[in-house]
C-alpha atoms as a PDB file:
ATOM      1  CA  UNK A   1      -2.574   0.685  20.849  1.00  0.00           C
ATOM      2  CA  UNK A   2      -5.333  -1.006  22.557  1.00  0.00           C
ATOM      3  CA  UNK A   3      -7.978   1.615  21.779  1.00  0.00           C
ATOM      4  CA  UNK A   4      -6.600   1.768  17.656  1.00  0.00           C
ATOM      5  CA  UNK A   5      -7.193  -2.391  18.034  1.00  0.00           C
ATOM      6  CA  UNK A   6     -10.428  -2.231  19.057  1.00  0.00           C
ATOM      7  CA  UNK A   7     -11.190   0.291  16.120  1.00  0.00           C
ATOM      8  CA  UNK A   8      -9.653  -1.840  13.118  1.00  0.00           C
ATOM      9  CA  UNK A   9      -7.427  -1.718  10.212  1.00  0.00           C
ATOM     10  CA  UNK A  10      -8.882  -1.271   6.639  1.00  0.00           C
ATOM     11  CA  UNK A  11      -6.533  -2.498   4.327  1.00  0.00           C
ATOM     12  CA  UNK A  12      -6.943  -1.505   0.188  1.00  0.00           C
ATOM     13  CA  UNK A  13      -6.012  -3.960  -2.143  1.00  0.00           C
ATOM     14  CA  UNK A  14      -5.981  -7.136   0.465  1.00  0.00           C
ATOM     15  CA  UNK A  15      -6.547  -9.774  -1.925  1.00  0.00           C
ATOM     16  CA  UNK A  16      -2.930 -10.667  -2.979  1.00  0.00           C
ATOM     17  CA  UNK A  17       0.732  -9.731  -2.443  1.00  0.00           C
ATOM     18  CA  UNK A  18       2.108  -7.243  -0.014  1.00  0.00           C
ATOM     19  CA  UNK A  19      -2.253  -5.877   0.789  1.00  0.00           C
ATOM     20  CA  UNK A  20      -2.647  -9.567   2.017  1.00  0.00           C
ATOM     21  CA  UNK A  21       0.367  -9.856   3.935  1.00  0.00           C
ATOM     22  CA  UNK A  22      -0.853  -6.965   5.436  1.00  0.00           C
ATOM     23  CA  UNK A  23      -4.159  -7.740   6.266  1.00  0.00           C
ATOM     24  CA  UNK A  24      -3.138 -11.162   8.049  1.00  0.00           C
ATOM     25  CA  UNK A  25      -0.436  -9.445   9.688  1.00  0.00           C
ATOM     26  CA  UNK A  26      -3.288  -7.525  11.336  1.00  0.00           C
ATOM     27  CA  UNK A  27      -5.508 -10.199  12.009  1.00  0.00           C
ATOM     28  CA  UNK A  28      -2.898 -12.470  13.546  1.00  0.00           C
ATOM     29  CA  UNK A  29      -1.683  -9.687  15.753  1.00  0.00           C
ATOM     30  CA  UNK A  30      -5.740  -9.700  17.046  1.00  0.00           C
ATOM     31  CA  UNK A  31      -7.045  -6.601  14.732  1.00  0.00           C
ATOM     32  CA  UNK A  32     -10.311  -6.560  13.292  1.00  0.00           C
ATOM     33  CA  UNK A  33      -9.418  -5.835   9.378  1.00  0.00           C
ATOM     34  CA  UNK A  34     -11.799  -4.449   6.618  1.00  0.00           C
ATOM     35  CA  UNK A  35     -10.374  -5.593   3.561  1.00  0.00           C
ATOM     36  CA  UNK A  36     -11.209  -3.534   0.481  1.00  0.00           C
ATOM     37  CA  UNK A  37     -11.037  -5.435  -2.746  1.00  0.00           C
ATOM     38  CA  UNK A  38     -12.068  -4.791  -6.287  1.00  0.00           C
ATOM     39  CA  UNK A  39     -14.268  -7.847  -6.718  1.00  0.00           C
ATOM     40  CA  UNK A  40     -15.482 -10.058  -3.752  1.00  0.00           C
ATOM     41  CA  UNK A  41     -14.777 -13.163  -5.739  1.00  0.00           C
ATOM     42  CA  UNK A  42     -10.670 -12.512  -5.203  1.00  0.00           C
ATOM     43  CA  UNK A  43     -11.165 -12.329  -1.236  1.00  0.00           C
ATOM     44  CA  UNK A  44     -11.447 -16.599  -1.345  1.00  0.00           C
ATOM     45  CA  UNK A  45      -7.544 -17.069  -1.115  1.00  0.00           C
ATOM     46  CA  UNK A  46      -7.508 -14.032   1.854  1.00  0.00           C
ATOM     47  CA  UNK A  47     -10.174 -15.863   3.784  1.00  0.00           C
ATOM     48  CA  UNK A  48      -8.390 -19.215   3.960  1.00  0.00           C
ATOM     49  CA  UNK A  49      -5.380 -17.955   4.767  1.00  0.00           C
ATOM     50  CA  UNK A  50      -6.836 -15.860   7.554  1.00  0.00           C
ATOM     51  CA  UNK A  51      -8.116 -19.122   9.047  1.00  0.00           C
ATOM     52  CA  UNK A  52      -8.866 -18.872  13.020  1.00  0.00           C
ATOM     53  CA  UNK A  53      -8.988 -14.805  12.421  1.00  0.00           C
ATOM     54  CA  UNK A  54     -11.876 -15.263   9.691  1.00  0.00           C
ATOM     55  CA  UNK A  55     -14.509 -13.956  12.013  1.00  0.00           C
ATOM     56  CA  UNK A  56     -12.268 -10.592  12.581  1.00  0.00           C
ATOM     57  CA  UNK A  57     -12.071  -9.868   8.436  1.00  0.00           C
ATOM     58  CA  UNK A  58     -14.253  -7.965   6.471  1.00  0.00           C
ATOM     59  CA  UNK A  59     -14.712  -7.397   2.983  1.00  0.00           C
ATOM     60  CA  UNK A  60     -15.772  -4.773   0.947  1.00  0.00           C
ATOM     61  CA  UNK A  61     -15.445  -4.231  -2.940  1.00  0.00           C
ATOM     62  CA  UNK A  62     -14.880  -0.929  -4.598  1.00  0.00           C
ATOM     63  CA  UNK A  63     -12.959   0.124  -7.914  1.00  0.00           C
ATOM     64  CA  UNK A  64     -10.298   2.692  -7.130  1.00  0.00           C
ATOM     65  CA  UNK A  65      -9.889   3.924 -10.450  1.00  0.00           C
ATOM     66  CA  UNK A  66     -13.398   5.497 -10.034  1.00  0.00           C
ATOM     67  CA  UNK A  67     -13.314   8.116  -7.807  1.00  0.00           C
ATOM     68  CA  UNK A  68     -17.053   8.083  -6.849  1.00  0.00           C
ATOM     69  CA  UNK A  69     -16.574   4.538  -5.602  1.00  0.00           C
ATOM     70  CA  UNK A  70     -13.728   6.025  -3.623  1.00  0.00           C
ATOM     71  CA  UNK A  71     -15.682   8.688  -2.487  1.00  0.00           C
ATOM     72  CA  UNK A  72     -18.853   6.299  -1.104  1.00  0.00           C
ATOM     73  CA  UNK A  73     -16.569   3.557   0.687  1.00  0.00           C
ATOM     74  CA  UNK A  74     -14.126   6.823   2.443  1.00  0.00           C
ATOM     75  CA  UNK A  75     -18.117   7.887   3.493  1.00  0.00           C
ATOM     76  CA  UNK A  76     -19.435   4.729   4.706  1.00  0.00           C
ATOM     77  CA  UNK A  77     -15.782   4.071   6.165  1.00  0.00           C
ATOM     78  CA  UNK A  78     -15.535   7.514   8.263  1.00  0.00           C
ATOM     79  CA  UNK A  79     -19.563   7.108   9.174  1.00  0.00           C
ATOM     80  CA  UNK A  80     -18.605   3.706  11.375  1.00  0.00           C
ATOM     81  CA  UNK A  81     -18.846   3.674  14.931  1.00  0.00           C
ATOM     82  CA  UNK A  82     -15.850   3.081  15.824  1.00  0.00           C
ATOM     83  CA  UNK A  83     -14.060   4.681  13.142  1.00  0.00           C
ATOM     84  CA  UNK A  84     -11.042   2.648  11.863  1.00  0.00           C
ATOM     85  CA  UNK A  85      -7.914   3.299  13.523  1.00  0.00           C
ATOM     86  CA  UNK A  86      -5.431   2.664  10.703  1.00  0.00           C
ATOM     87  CA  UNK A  87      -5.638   3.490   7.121  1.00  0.00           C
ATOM     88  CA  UNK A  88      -3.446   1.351   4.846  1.00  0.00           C
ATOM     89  CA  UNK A  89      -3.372   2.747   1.466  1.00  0.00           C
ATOM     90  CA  UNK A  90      -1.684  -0.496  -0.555  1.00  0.00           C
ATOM     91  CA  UNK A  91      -3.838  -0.721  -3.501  1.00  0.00           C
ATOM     92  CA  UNK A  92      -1.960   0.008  -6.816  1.00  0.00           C
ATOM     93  CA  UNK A  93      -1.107  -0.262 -10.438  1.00  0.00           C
ATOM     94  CA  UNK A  94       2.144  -0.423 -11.985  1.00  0.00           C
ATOM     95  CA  UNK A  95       3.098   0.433 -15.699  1.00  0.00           C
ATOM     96  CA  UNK A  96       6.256   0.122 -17.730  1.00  0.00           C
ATOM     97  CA  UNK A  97       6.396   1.913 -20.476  1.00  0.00           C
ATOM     98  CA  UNK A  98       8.445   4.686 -22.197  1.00  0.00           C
ATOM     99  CA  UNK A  99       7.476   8.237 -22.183  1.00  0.00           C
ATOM    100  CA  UNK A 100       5.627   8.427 -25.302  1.00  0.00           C
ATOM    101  CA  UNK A 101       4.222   4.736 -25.341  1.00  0.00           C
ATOM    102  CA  UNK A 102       2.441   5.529 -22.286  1.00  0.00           C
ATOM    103  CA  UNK A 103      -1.358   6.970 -23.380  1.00  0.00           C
ATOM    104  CA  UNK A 104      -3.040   9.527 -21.575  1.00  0.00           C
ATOM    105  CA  UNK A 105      -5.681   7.259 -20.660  1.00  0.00           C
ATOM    106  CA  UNK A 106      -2.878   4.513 -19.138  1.00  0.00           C
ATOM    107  CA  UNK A 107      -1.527   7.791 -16.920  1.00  0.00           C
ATOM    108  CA  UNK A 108      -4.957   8.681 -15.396  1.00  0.00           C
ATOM    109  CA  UNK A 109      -5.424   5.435 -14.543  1.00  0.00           C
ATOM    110  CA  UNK A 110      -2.274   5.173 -12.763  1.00  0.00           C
ATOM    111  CA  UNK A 111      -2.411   8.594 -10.971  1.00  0.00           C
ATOM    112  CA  UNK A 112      -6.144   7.624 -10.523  1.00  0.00           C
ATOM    113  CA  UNK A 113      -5.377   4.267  -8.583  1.00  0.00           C
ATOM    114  CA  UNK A 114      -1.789   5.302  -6.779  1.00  0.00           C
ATOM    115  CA  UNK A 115      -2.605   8.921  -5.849  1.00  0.00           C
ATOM    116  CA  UNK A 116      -6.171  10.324  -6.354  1.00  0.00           C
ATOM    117  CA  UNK A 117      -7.674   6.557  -4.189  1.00  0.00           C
ATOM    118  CA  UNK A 118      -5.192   7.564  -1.006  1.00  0.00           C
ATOM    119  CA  UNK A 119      -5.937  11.256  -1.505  1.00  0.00           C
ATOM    120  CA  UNK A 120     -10.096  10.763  -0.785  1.00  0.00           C
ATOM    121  CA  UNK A 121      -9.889   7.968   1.308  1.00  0.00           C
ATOM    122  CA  UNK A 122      -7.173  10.175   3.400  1.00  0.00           C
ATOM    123  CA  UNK A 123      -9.888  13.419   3.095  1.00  0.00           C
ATOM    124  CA  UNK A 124     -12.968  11.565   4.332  1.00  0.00           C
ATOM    125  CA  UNK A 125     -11.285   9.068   7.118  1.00  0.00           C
ATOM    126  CA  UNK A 126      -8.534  11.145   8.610  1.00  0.00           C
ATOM    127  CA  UNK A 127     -10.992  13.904  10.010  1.00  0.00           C
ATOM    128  CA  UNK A 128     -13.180  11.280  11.530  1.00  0.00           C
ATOM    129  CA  UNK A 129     -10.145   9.533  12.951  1.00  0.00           C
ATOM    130  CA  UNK A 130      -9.467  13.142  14.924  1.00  0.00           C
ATOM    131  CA  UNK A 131     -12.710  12.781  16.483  1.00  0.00           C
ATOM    132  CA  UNK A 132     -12.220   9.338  17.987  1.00  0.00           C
ATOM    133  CA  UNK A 133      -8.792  10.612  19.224  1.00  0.00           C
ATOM    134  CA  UNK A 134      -6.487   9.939  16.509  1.00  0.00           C
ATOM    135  CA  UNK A 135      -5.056   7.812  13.971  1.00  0.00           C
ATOM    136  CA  UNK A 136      -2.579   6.093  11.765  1.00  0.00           C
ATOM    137  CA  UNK A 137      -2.492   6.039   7.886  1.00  0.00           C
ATOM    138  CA  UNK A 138       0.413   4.924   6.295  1.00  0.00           C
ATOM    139  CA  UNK A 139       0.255   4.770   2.572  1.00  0.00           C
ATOM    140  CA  UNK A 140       2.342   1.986   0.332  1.00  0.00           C
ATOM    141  CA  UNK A 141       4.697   3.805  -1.624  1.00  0.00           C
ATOM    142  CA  UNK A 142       7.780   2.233  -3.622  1.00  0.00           C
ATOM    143  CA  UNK A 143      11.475   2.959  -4.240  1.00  0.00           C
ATOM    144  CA  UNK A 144      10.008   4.739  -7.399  1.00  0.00           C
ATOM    145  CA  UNK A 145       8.671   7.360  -4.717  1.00  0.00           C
ATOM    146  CA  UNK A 146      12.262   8.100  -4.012  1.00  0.00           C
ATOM    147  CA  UNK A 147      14.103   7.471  -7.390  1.00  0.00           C
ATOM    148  CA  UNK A 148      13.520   7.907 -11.012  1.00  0.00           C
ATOM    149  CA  UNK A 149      13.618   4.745 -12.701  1.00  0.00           C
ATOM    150  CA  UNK A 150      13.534   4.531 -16.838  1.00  0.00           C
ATOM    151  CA  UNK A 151      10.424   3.741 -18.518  1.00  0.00           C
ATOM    152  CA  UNK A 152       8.261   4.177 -15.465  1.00  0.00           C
ATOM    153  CA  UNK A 153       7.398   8.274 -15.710  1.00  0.00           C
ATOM    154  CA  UNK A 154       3.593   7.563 -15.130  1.00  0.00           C
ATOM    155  CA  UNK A 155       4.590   4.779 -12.065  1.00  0.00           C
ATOM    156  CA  UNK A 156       7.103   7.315 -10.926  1.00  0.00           C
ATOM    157  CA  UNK A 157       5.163  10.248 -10.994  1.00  0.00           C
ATOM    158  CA  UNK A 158       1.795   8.530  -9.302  1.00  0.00           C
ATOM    159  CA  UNK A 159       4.336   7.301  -6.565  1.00  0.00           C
ATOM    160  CA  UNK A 160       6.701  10.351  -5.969  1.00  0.00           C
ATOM    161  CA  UNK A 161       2.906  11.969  -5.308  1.00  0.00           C
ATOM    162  CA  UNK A 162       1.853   9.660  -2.474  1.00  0.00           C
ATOM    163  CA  UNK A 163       5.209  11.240  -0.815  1.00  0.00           C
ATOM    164  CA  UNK A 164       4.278  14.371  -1.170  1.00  0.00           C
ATOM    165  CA  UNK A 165       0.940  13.911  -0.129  1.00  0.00           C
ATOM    166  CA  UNK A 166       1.934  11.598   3.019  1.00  0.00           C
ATOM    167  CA  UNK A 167       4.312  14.689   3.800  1.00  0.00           C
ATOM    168  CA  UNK A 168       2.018  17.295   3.742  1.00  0.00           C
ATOM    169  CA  UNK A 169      -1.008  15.290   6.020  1.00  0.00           C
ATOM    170  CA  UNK A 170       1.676  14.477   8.346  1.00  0.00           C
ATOM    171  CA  UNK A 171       2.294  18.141   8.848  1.00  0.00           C
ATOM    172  CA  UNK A 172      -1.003  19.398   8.217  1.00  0.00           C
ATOM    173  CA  UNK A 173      -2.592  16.697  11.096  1.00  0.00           C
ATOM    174  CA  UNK A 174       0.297  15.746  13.590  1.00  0.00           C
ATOM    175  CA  UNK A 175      -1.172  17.726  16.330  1.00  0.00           C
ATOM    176  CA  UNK A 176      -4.384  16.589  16.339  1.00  0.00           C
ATOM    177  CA  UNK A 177      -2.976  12.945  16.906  1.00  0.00           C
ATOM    178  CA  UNK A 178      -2.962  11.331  13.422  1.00  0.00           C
ATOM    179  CA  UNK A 179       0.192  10.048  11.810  1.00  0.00           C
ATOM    180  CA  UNK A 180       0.861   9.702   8.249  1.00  0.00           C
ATOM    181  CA  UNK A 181       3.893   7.591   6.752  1.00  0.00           C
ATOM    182  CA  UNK A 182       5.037   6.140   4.073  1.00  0.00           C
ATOM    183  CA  UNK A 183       6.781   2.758   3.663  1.00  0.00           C
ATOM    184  CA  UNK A 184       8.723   2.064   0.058  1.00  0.00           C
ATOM    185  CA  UNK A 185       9.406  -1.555  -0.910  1.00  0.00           C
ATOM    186  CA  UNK A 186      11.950  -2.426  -2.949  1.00  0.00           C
ATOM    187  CA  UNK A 187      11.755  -5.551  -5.833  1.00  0.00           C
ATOM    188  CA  UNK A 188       9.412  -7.736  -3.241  1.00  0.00           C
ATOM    189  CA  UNK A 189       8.114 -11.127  -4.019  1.00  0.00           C
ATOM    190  CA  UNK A 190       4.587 -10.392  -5.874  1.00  0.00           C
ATOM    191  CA  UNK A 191       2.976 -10.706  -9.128  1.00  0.00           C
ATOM    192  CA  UNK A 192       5.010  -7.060 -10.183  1.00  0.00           C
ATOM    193  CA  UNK A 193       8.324  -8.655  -9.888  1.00  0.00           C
ATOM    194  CA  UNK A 194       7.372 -12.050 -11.566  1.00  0.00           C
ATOM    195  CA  UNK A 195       5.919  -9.809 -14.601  1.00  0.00           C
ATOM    196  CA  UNK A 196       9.293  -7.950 -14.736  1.00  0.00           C
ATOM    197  CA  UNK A 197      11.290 -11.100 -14.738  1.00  0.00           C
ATOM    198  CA  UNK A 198       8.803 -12.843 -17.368  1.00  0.00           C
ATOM    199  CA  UNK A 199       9.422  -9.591 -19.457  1.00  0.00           C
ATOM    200  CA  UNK A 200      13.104  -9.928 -19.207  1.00  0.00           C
ATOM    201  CA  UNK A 201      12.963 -13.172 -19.867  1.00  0.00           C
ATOM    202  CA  UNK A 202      10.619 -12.389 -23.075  1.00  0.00           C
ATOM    203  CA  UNK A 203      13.013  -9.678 -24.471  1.00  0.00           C
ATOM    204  CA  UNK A 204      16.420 -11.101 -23.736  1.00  0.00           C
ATOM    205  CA  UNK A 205      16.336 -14.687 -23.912  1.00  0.00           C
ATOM    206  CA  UNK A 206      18.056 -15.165 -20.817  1.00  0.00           C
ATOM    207  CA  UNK A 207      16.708 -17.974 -18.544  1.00  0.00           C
ATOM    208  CA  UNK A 208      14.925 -17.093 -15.286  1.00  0.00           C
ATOM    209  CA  UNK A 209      17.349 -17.330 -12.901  1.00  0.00           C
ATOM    210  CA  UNK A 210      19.400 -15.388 -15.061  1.00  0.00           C
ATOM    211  CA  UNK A 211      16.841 -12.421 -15.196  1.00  0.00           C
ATOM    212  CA  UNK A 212      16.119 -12.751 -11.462  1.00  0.00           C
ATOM    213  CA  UNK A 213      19.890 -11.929 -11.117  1.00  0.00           C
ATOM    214  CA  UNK A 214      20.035  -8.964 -13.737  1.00  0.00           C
ATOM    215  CA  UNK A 215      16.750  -7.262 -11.785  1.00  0.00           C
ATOM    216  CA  UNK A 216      18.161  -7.632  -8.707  1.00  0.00           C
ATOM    217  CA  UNK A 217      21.968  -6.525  -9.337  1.00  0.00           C
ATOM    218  CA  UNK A 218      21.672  -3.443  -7.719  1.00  0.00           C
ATOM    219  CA  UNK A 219      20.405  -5.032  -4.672  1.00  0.00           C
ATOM    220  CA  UNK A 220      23.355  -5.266  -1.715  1.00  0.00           C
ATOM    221  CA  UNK A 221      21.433  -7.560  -0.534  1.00  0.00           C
ATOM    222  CA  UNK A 222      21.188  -9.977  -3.216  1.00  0.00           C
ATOM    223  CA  UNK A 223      17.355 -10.972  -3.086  1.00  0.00           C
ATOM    224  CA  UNK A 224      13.487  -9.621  -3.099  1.00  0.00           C
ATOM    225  CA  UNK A 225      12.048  -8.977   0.242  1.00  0.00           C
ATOM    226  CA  UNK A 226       9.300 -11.138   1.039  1.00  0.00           C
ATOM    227  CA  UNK A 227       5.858  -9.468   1.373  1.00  0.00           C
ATOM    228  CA  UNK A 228       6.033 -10.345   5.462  1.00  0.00           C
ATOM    229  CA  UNK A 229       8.772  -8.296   5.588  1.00  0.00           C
ATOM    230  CA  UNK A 230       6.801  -4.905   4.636  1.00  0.00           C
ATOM    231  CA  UNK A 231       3.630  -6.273   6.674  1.00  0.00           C
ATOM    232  CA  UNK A 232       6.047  -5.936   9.585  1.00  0.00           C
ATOM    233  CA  UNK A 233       6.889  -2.834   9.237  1.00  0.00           C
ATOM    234  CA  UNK A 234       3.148  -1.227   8.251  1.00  0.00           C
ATOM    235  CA  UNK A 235       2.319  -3.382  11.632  1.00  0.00           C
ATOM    236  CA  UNK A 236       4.520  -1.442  13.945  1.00  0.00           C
ATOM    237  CA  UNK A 237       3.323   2.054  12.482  1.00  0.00           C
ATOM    238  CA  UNK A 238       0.585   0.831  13.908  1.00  0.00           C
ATOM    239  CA  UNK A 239       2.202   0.351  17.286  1.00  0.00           C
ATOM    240  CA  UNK A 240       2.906   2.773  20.846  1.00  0.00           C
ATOM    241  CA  UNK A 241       6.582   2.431  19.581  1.00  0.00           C
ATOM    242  CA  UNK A 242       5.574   4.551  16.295  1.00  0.00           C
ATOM    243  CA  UNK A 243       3.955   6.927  17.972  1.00  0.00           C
ATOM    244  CA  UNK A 244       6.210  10.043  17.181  1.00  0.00           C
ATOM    245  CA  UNK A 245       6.776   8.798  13.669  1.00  0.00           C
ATOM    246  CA  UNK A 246       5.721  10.825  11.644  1.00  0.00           C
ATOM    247  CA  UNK A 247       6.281  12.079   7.336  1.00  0.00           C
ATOM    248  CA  UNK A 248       8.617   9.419   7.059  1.00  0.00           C
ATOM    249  CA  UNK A 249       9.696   7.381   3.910  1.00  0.00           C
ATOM    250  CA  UNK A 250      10.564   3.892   5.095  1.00  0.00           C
ATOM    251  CA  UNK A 251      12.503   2.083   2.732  1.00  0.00           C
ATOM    252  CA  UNK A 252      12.594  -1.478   2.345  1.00  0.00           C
ATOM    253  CA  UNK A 253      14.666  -2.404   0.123  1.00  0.00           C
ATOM    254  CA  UNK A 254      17.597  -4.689   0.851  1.00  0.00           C
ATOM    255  CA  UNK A 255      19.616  -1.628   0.479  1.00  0.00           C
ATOM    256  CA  UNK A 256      19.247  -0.955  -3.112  1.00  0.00           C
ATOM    257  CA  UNK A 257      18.887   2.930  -2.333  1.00  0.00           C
ATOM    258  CA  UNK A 258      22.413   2.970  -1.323  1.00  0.00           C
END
C-alpha cells in the first residue's frame, strides 16, 4: 500500500457528494489526490474541507462529456512520474425520464459521462499503472448497475455498462497486478437524492418527510447511506486487505437489493 500512497489517487468528479467524500477520505488517510473537476471554480468547497491535507490535493478541470478532453487528461495522467496508483471513476450524470421522453442527445450524454469517461481514462492509465507495478481502479457504479429501475433506461443502461466493463478489465488485467471493481451505492445523501425527493414532492404533494419515506421504502434499512460510508469502502480497495479483490460489484445499499 505504501508504494500505491506514494503514487496518488485521482479522483473524477471531486467537487461534491460521494467524489468529495472520496477525495478527503484519501487525503486524510495521507494520499496525495488529483482531483478532476469540470470547472476549477467548484474545487473552493473541496479545498476547505481538505484543510491540513490542502498541500497533498490537486486539481485539474476537464469535461467528460467530451471525449477529447478525456483523452488529453488519461495522456497527461498516464505520462506522470509516478503514475497514479488508484483510478476512481465517480464522475456522473443521472436522468429520469421515460423511454421515449429521453432524446438521443440526453442518452449520449449519459453513456458519454457514465461509460465512454471510465472507458478512456481506464485505456490510457491502466497500461501505465502495469509498468509501475500495478494498480487499482475501481469505478462508481449504482444499484441501477445491478437492477432495472422504471424511467431510468438511459441511467440504467450507462450504469449496467460500467459493470460490464469493470468485469472484463478485471479479467483482461488481473495478472499483471491491476484490480478493477466496482462499488454500487444505493439512495446516498447527495444532490441526486434531494432532486428525487424535490420531484416527489413536486408531483405528489406529499410533504418532505413524507417523500423521503416513499423513496426509501424498499430500504431494510430505513435510511440513505451517507457519502462517508462509500468513501470507506473505495478506501479499502485501495488497501493490502483488497488485494485479491477483484470484478466485484460492491453494493451499498442498506440492503435494498434484498
Amino acid at each position: 500500500m505504501t508504494e500505491l500512497l506514494m503514487r496518488g489517487a485521482v479522483v473524477t468528479g471531486a467537487n461534491r457528494g460521494i467524489g468529495k467524500a472520496v477525495a478527503l477520505a484519501y487525503l486524510r488517510a495521507g494520499w496525495p489526490v488529483t482531483a478532476v473537476l469540470r470547472t476549477a471554480e467548484s474545487a473552493a468547497a473541496l479545498r476547505r474541507e481538505a484543510g491540513e491535507h490542502a498541500a497533498r490535493l490537486f486539481l485539474t478541470t476537464a469535461d467528460l462529456a467530451d471525449a477529447a478532453q478525456v483523452e488529453a487528461l488519461g495522456a497527461e495522467l498516464a505520462g506522470r512520474d509516478p503514475v497514479p496508483g488508484v483510478l476512481v471513476n465517480n464522475a456522473g450524470v443521472e436522468l429520469s425520464a421515460p423511454l421515449q421522453g429521453t432524446t438521443l442527445a440526453e442518452l449520449q450524454r449519459v453513456l458519454a459521462i457514465n461509460t465512454v469517461a471510465p472507458y478512456l481514462l481506464c485505456r490510457a492509465l491502466i497500461p501505465a499503472m502495469v509498468q509501475e507495478g500495478g494498480g487499482r481502479v475501481v469505478n462508481i457504479g449504482s444499484i441501477a448497475s445491478l437492477k432495472g429501475i422504471r424511467y431510468t433506461s438511459a441511467y440504467c443502461a450507462s450504469k449496467h455498462a460500467l459493470l460490464g466493463l469493470t468485469r472484463a478489465l478485471a479479467v483482461e488485467w488481473a495478472s499483471k497486478g491491476v484490480t478493477v471493481n466496482l462499488v454500487a451505492p444505493g439512495w446516498t445523501e447527495t444532490d441526486m437524492l434531494s432532486r428525487a425527493l424535490e420531484a416527489v414532492v413536486t408531483k405528489t404533494g406529499r410533504t418532505p418527510e413524507q417523500a423521503r419515506a416513499a423513496v426509501l421504502a424498499h430500504n431494510p434499512m430505513g435510511r440513505a447511506i451517507a457519502p462517508s460510508e462509500v468513501a470507506g469502502l473505495v478506501l479499502y480497495l485501495a488497501s493490502p486487505a483488497a488485494a485479491g479483490l477483484t470484478g466485484a460489484a460492491l453494493p451499498v445499499d442498506g440492503g435494498e437489493l434484498l
